[in-house]
Every structure is written in C-alpha cells, then in structure tokens.
PDB file of N, CA and C in Angstrom:
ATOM      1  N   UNK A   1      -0.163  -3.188  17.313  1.00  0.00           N
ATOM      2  CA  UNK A   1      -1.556  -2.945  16.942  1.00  0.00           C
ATOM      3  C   UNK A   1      -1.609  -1.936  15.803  1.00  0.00           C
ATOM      4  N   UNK A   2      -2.004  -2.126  14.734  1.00  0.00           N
ATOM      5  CA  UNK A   2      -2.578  -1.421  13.495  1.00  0.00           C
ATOM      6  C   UNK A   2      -3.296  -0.085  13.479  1.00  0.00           C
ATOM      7  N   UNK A   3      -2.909   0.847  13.422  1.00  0.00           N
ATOM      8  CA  UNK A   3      -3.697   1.979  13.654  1.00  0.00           C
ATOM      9  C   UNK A   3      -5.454   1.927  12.618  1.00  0.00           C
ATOM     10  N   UNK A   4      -6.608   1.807  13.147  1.00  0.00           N
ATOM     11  CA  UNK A   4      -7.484   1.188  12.946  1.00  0.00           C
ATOM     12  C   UNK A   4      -7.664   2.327  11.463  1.00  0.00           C
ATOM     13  N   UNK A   5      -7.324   3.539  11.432  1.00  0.00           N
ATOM     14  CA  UNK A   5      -7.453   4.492  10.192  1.00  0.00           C
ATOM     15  C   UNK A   5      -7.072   4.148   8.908  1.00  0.00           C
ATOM     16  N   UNK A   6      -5.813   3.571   9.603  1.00  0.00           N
ATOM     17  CA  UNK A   6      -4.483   2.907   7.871  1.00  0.00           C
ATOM     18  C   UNK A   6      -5.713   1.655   7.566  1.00  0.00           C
ATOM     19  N   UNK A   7      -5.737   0.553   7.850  1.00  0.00           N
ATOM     20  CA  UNK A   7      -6.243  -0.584   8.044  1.00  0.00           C
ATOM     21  C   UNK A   7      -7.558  -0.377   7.159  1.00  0.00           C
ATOM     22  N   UNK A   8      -8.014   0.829   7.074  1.00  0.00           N
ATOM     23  CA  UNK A   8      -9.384   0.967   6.599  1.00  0.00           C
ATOM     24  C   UNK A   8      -8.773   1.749   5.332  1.00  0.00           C
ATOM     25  N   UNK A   9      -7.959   2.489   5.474  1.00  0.00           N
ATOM     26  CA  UNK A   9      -7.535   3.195   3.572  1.00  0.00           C
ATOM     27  C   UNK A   9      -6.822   1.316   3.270  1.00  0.00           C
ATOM     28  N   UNK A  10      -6.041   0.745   3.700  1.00  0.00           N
ATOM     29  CA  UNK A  10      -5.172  -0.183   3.043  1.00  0.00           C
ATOM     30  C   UNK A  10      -6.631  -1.189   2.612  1.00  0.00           C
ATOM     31  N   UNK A  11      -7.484  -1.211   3.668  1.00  0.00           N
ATOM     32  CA  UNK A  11      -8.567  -2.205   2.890  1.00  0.00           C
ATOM     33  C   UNK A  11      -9.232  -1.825   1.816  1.00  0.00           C
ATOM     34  N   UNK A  12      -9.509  -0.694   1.542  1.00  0.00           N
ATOM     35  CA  UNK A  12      -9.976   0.353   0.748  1.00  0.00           C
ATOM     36  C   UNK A  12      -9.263  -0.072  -0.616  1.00  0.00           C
ATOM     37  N   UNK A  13      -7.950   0.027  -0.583  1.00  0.00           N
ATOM     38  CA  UNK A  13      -7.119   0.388  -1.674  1.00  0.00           C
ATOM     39  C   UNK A  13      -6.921  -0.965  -2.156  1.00  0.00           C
ATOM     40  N   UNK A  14      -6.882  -2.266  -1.473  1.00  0.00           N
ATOM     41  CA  UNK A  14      -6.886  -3.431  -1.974  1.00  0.00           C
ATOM     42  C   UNK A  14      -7.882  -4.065  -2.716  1.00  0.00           C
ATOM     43  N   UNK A  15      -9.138  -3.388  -2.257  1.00  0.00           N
ATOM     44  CA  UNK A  15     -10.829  -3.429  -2.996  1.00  0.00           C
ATOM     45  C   UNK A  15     -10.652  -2.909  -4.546  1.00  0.00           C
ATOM     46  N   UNK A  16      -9.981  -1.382  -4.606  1.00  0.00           N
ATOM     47  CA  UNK A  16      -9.989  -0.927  -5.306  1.00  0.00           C
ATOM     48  C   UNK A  16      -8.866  -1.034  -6.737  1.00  0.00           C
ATOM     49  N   UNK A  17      -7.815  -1.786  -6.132  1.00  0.00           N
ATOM     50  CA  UNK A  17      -7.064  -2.000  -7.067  1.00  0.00           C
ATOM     51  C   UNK A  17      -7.072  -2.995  -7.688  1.00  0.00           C
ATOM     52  N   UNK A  18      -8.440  -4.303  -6.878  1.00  0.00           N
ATOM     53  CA  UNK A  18      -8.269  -5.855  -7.034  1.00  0.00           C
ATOM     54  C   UNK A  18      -9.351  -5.296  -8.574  1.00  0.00           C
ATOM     55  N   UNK A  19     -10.419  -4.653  -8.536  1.00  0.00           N
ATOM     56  CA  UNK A  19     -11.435  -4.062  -9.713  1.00  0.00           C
ATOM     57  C   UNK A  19     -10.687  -3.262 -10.173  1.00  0.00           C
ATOM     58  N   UNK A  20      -9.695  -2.795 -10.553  1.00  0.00           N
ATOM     59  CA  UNK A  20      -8.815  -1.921 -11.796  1.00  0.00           C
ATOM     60  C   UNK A  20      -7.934  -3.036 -12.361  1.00  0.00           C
ATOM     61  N   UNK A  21      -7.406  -3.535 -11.646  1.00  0.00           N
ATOM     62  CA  UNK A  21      -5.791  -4.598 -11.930  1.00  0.00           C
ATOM     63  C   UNK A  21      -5.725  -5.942 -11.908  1.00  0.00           C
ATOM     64  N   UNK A  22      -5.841  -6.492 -12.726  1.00  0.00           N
ATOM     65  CA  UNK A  22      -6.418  -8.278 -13.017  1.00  0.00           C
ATOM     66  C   UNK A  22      -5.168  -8.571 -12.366  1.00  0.00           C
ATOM     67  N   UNK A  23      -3.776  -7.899 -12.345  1.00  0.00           N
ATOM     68  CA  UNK A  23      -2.401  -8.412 -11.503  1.00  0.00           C
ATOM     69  C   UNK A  23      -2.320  -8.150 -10.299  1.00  0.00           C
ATOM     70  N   UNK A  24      -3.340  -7.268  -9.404  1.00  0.00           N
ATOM     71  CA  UNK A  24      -2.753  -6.917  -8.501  1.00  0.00           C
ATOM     72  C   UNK A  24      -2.608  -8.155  -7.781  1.00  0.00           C
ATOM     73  N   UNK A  25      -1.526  -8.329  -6.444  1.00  0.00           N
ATOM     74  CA  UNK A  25      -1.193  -9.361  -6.050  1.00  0.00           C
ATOM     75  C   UNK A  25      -1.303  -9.137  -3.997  1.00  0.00           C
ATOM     76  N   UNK A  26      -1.535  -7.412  -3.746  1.00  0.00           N
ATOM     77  CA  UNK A  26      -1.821  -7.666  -2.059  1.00  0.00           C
ATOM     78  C   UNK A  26      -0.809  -5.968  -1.731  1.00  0.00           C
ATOM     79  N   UNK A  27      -1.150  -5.857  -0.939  1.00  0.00           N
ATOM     80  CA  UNK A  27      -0.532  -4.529  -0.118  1.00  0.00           C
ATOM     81  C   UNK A  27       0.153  -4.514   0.762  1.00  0.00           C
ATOM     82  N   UNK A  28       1.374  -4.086   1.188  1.00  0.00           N
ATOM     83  CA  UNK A  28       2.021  -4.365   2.226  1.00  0.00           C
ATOM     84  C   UNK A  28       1.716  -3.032   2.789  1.00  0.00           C
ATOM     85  N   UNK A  29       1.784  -2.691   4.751  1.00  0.00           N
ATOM     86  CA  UNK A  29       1.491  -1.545   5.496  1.00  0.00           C
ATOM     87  C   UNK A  29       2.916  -2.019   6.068  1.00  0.00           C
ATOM     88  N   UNK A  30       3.450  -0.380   5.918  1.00  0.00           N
ATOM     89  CA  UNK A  30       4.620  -0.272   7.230  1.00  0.00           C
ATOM     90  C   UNK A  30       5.023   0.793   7.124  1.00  0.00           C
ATOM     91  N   UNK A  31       5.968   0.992   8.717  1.00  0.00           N
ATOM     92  CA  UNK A  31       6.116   2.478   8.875  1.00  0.00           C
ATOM     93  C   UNK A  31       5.396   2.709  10.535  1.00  0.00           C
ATOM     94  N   UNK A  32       4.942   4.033  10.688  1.00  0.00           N
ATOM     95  CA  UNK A  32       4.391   4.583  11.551  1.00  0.00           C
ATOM     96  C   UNK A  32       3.667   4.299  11.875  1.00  0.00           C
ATOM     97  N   UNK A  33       2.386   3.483  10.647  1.00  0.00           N
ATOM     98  CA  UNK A  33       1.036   3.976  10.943  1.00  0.00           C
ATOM     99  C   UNK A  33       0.695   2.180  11.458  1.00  0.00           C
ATOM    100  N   UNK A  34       1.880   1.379  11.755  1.00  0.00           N
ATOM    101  CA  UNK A  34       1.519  -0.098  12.159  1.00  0.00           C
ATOM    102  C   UNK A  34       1.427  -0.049  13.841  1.00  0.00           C
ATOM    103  N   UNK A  35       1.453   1.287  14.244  1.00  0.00           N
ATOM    104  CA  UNK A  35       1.472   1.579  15.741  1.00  0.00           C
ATOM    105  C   UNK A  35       0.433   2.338  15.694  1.00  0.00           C
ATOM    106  N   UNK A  36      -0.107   2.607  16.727  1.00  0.00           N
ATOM    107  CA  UNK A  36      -1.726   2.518  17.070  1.00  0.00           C
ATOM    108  C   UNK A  36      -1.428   4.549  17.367  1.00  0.00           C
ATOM    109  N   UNK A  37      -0.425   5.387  17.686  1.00  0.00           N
ATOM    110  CA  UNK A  37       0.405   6.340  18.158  1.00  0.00           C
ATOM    111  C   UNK A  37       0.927   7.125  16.949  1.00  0.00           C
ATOM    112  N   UNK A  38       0.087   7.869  16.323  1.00  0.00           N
ATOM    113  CA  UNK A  38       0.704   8.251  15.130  1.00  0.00           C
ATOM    114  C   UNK A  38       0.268   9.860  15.262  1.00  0.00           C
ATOM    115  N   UNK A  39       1.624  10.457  14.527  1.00  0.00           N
ATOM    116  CA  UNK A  39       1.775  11.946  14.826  1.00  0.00           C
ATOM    117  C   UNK A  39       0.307  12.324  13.340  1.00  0.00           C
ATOM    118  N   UNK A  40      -0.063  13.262  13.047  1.00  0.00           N
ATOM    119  CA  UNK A  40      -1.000  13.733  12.239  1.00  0.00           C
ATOM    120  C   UNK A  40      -0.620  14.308  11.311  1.00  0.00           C
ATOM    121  N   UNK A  41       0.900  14.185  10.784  1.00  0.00           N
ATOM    122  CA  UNK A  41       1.374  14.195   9.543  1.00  0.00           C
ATOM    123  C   UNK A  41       2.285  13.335   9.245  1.00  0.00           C
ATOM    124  N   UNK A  42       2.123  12.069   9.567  1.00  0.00           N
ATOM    125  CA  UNK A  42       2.727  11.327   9.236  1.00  0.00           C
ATOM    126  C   UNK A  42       1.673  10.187   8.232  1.00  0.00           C
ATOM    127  N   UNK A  43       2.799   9.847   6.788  1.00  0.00           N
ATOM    128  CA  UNK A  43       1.677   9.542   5.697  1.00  0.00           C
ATOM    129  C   UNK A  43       1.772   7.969   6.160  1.00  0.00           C
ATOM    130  N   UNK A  44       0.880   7.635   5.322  1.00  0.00           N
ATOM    131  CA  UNK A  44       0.783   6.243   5.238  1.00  0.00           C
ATOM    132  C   UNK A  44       1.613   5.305   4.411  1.00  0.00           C
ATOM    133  N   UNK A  45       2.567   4.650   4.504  1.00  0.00           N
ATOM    134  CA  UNK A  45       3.336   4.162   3.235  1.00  0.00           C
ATOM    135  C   UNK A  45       2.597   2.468   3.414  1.00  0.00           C
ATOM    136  N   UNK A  46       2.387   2.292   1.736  1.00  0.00           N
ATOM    137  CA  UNK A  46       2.174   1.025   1.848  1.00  0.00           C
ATOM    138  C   UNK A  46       3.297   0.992   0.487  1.00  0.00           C
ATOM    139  N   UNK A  47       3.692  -0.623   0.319  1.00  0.00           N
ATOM    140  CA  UNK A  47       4.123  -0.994  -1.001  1.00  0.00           C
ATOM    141  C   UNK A  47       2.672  -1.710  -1.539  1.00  0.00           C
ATOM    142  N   UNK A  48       2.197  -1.702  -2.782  1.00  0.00           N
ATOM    143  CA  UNK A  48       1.577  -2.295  -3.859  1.00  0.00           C
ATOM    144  C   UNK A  48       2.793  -3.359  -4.733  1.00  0.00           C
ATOM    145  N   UNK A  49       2.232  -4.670  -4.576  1.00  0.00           N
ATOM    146  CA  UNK A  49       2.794  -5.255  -5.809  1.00  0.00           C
ATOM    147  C   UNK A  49       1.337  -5.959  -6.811  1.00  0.00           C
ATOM    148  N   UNK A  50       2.123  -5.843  -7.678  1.00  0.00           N
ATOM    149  CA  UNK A  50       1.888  -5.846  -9.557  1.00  0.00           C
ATOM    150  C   UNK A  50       2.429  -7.238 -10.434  1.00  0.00           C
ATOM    151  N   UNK A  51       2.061  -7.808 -11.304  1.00  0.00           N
ATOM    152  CA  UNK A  51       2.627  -8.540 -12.219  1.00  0.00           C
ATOM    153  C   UNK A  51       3.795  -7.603 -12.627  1.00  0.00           C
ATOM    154  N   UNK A  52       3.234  -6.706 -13.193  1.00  0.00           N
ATOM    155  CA  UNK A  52       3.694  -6.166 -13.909  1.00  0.00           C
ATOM    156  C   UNK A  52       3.428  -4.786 -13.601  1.00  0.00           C
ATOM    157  N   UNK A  53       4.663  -3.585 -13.921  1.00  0.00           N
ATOM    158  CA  UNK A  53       4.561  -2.277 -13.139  1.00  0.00           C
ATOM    159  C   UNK A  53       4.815  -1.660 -14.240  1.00  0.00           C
ATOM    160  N   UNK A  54       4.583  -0.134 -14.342  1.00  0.00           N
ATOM    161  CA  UNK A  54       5.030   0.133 -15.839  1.00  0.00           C
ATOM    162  C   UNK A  54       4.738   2.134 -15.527  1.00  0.00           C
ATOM    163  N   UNK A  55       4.614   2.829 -16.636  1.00  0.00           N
ATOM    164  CA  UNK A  55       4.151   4.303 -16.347  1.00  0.00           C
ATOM    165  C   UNK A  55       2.900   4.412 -16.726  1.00  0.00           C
ATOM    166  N   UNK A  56       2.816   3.190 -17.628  1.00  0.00           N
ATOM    167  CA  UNK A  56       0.860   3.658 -17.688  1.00  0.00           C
ATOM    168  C   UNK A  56      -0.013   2.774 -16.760  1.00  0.00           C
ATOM    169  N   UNK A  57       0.570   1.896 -15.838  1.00  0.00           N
ATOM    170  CA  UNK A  57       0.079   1.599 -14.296  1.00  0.00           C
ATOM    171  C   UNK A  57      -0.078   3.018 -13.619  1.00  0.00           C
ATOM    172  N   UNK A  58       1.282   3.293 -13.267  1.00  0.00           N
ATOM    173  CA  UNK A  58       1.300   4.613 -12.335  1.00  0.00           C
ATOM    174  C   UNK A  58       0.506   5.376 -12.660  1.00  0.00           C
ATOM    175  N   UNK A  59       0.028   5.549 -13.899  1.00  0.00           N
ATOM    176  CA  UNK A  59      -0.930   6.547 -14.305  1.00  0.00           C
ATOM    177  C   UNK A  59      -2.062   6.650 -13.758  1.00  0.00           C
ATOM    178  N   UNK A  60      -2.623   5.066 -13.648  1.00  0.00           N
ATOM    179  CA  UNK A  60      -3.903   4.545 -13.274  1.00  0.00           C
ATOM    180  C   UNK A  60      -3.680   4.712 -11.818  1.00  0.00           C
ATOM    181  N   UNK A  61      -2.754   4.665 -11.493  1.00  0.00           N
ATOM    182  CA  UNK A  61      -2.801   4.214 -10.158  1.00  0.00           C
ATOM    183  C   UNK A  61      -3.035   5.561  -9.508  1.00  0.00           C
ATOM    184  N   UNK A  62      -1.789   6.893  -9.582  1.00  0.00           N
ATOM    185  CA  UNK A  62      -1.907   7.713  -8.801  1.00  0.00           C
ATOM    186  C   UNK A  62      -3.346   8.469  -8.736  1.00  0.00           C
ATOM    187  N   UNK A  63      -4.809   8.940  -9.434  1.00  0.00           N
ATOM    188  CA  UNK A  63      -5.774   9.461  -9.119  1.00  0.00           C
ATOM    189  C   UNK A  63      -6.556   8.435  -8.505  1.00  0.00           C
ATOM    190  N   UNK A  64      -6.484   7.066  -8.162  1.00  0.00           N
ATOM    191  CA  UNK A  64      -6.871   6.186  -7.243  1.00  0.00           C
ATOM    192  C   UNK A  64      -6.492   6.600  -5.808  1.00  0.00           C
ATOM    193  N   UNK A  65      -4.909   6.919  -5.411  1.00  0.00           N
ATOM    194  CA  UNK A  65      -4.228   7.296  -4.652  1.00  0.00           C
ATOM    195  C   UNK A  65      -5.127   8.702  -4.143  1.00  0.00           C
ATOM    196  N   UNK A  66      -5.145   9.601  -5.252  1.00  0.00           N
ATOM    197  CA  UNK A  66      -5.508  11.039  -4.940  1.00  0.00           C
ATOM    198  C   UNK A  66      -7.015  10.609  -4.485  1.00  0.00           C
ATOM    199  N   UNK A  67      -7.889  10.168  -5.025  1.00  0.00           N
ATOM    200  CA  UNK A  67      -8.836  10.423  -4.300  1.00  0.00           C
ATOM    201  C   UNK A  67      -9.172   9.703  -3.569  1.00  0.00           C
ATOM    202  N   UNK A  68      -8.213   8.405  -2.802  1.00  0.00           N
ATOM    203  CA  UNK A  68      -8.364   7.968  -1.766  1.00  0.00           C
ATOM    204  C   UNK A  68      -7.855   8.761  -0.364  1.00  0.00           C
ATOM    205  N   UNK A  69      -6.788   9.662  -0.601  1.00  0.00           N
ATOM    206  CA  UNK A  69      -6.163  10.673   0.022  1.00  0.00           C
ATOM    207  C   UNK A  69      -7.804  11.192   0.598  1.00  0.00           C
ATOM    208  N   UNK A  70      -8.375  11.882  -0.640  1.00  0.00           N
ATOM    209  CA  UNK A  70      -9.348  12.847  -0.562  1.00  0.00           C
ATOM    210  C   UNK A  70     -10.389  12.514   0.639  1.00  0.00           C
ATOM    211  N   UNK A  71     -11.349  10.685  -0.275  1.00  0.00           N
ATOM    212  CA  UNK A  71     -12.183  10.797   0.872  1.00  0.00           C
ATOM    213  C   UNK A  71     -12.037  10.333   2.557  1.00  0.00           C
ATOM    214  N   UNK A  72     -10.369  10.151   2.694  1.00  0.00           N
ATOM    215  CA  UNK A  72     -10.278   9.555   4.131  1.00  0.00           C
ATOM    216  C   UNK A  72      -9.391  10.598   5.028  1.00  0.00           C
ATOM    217  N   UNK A  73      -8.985  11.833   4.263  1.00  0.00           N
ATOM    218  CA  UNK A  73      -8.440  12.529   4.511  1.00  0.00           C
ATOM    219  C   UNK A  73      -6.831  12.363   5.248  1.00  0.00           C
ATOM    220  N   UNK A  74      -6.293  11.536   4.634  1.00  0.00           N
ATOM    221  CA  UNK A  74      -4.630  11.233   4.774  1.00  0.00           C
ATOM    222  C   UNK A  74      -3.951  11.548   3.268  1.00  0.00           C
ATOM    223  N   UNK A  75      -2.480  10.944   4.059  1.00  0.00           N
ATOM    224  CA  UNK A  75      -1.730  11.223   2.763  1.00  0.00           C
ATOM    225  C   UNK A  75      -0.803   9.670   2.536  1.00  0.00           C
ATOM    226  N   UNK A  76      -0.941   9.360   1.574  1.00  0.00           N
ATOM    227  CA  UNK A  76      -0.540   8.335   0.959  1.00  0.00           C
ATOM    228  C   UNK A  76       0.957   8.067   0.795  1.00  0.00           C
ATOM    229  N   UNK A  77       1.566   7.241   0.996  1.00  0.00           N
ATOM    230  CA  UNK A  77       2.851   7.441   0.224  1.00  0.00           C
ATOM    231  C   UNK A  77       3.382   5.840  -0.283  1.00  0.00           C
ATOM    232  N   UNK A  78       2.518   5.744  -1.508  1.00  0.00           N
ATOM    233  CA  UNK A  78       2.778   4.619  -2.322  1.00  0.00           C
ATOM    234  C   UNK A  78       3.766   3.956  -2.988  1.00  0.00           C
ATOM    235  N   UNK A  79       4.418   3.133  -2.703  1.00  0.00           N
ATOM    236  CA  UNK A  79       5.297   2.267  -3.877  1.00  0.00           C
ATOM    237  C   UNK A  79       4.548   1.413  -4.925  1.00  0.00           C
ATOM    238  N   UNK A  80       4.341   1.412  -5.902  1.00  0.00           N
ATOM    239  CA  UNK A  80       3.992  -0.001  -6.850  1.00  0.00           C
ATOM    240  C   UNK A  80       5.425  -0.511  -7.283  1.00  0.00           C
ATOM    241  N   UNK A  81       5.552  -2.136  -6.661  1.00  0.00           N
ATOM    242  CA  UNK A  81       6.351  -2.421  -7.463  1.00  0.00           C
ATOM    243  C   UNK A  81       6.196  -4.184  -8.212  1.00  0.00           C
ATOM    244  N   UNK A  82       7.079  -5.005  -8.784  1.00  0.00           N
ATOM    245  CA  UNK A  82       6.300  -6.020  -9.407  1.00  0.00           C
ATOM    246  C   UNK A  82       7.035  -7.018  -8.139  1.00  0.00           C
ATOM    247  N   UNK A  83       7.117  -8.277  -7.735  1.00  0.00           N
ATOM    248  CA  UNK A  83       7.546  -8.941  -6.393  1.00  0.00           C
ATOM    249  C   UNK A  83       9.072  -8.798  -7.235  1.00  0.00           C
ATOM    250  N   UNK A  84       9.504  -9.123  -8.110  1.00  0.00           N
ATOM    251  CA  UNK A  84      11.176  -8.940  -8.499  1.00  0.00           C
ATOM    252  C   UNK A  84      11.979  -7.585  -7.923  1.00  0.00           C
ATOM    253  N   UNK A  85      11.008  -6.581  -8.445  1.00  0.00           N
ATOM    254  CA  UNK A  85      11.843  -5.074  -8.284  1.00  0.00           C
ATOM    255  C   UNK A  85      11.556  -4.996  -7.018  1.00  0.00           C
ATOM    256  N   UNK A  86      10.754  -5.179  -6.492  1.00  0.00           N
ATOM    257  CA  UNK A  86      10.784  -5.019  -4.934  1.00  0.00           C
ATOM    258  C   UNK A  86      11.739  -5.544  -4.180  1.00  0.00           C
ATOM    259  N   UNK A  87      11.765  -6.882  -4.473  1.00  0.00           N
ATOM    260  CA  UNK A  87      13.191  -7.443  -3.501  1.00  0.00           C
ATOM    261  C   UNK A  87      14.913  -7.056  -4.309  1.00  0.00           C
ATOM    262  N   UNK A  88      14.751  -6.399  -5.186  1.00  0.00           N
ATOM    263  CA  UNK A  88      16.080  -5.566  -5.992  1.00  0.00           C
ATOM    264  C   UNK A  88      16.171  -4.250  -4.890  1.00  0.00           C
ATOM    265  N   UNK A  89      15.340  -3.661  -3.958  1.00  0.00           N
ATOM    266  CA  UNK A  89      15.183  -2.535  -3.462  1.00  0.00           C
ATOM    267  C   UNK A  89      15.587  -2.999  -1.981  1.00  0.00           C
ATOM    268  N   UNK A  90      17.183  -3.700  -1.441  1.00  0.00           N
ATOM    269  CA  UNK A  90      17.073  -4.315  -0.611  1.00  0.00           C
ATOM    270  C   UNK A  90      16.590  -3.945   1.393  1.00  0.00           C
ATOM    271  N   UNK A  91      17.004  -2.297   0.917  1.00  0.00           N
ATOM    272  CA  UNK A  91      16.670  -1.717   2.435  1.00  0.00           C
ATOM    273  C   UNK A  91      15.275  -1.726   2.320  1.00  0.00           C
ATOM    274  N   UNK A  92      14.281  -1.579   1.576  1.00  0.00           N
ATOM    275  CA  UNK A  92      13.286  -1.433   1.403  1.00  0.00           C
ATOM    276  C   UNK A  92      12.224  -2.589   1.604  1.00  0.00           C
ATOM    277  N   UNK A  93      12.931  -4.015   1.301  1.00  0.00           N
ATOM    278  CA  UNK A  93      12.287  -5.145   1.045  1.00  0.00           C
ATOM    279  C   UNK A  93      12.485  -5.461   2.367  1.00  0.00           C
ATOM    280  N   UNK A  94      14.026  -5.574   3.171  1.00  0.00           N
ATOM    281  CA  UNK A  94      14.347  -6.038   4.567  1.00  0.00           C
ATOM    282  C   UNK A  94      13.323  -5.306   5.483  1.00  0.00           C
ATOM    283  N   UNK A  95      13.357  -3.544   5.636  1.00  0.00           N
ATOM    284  CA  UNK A  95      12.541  -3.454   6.445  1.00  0.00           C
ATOM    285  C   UNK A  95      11.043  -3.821   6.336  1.00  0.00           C
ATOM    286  N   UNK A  96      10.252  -4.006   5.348  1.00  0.00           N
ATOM    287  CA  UNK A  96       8.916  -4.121   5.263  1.00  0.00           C
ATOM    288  C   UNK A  96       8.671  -5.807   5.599  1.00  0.00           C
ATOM    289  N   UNK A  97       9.900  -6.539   4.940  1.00  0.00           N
ATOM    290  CA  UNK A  97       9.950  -8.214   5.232  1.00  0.00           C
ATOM    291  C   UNK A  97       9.688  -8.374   7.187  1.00  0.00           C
ATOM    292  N   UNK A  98      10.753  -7.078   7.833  1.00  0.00           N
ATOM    293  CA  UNK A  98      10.707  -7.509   9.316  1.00  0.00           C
ATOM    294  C   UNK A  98       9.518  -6.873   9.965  1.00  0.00           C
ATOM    295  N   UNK A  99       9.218  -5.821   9.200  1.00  0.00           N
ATOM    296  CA  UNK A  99       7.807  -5.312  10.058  1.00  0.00           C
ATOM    297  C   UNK A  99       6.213  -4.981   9.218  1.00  0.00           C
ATOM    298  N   UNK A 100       6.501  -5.337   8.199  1.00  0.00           N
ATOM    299  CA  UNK A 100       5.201  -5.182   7.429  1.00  0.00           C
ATOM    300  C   UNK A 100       4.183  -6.086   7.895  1.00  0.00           C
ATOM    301  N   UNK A 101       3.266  -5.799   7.444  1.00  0.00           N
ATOM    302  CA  UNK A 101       2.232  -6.670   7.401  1.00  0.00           C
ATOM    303  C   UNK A 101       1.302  -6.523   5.712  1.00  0.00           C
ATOM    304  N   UNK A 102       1.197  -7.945   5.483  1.00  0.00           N
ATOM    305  CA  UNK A 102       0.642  -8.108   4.069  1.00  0.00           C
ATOM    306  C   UNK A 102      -0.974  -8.455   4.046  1.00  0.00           C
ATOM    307  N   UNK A 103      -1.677  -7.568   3.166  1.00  0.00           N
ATOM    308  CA  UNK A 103      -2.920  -7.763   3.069  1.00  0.00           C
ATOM    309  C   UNK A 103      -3.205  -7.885   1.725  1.00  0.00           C
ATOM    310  N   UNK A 104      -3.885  -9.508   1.500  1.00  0.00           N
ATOM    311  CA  UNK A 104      -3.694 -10.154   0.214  1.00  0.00           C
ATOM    312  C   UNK A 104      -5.076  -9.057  -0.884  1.00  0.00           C
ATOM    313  N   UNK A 105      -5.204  -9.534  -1.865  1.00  0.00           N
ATOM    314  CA  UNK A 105      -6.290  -8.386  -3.119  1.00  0.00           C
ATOM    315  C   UNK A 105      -7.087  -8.440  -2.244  1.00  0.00           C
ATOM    316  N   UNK A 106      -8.095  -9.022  -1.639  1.00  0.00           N
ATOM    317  CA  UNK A 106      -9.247  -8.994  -0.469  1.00  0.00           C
ATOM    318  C   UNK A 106      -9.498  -7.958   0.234  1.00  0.00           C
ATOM    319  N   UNK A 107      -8.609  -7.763   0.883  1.00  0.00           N
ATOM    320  CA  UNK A 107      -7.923  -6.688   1.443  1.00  0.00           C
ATOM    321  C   UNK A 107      -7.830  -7.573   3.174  1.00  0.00           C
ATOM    322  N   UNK A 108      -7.541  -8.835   3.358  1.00  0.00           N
ATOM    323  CA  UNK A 108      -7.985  -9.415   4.174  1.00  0.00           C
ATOM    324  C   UNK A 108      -5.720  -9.521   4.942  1.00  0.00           C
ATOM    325  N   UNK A 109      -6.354  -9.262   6.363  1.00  0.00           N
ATOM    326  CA  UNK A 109      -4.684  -9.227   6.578  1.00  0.00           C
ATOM    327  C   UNK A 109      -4.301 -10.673   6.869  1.00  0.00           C
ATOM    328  N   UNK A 110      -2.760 -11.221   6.150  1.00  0.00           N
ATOM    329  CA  UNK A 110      -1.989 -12.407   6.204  1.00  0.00           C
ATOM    330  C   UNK A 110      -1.332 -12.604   7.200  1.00  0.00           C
TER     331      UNK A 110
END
C-alpha cells in the first residue's frame, strides 16, 4: 500500500512537470515511502524520465523540486533520467523495475 502522502507529491509532480516538459514521459515511486510505515525522515525518491536530460533540465527542474518540498513539507530525492541512462544505471533500474510503481504524465498510477 502507497503511503497516501508520496502518492499526492508524486501526483503533484507529474501535473507539474507534464506543463513545464513537452518530454516528460511518467514518474517512478520507490523506496520507503511505497509502504504505508514510514519513519519522518525518510525522503521520497522518485526517478523522473525525460526525452531528453541535460543541466539546463536540472535547472528547471530542481526549484520545482524545492518548492514542492516546501508546500507538502517533505524531502524529495529526485533522479531525472532519459529511459536509456536509466537502464545504464543497472542496480538502480533492477530495483525500481522489481518494486516501483510507474505513474504515467497524468499522474495516473500504471
């Protein structure tokens, strides 16, 4: 069960990146916060994928991040990557492949 808090920043952030990023392509949630039991400093990691990823993405991206931090009061801990570099990142791709869950630009979960 989805901790109902993440679920609402990850829908949040899929709204928000689908109106900045004509590429964005969906959000993956995993980690801690896919259990309903989460300690109160533990961040939220999602991966973001991109057409295309770059430093003047990240640019855009991280004060999206910050003031999504701000108004839900968590802490973020974002990857952007493009679907290639992501599966180049293989511990990274395996665990999120076996326990992620993907929520397409909508922010609607797959």
């Amino acid at each position: 069960m989805v901790n109902q808090a993440a679920e609402k920043v990850v829908k949040h952030l899929c709204l928000t990146f689908s109106k900045k990023f004509d590429d964005f392509k969906g959000l993956y949630l995993f980690g801690a916060y896919l259990e309903n039991f989460v300690e109160n400093d533990e961040d939220i990691e999602i991966i973001a994928l991109f057409e295309t990823e770059d430093r003047s993405k990240r640019e855009q991206i991280w004060p999206l991040i910050g003031k999504t931090e701000t108004d839900f009061d968590v802490t973020i801990d974002l990857y952007p990557f493009t679907e290639e570099s992501f599966k180049k990142d293989e511990d990274l791709y395996n665990e999120v492949m076996e326990e992620g869950i993907f929520y397409n630009p909508a922010g609607i979960r797959q």
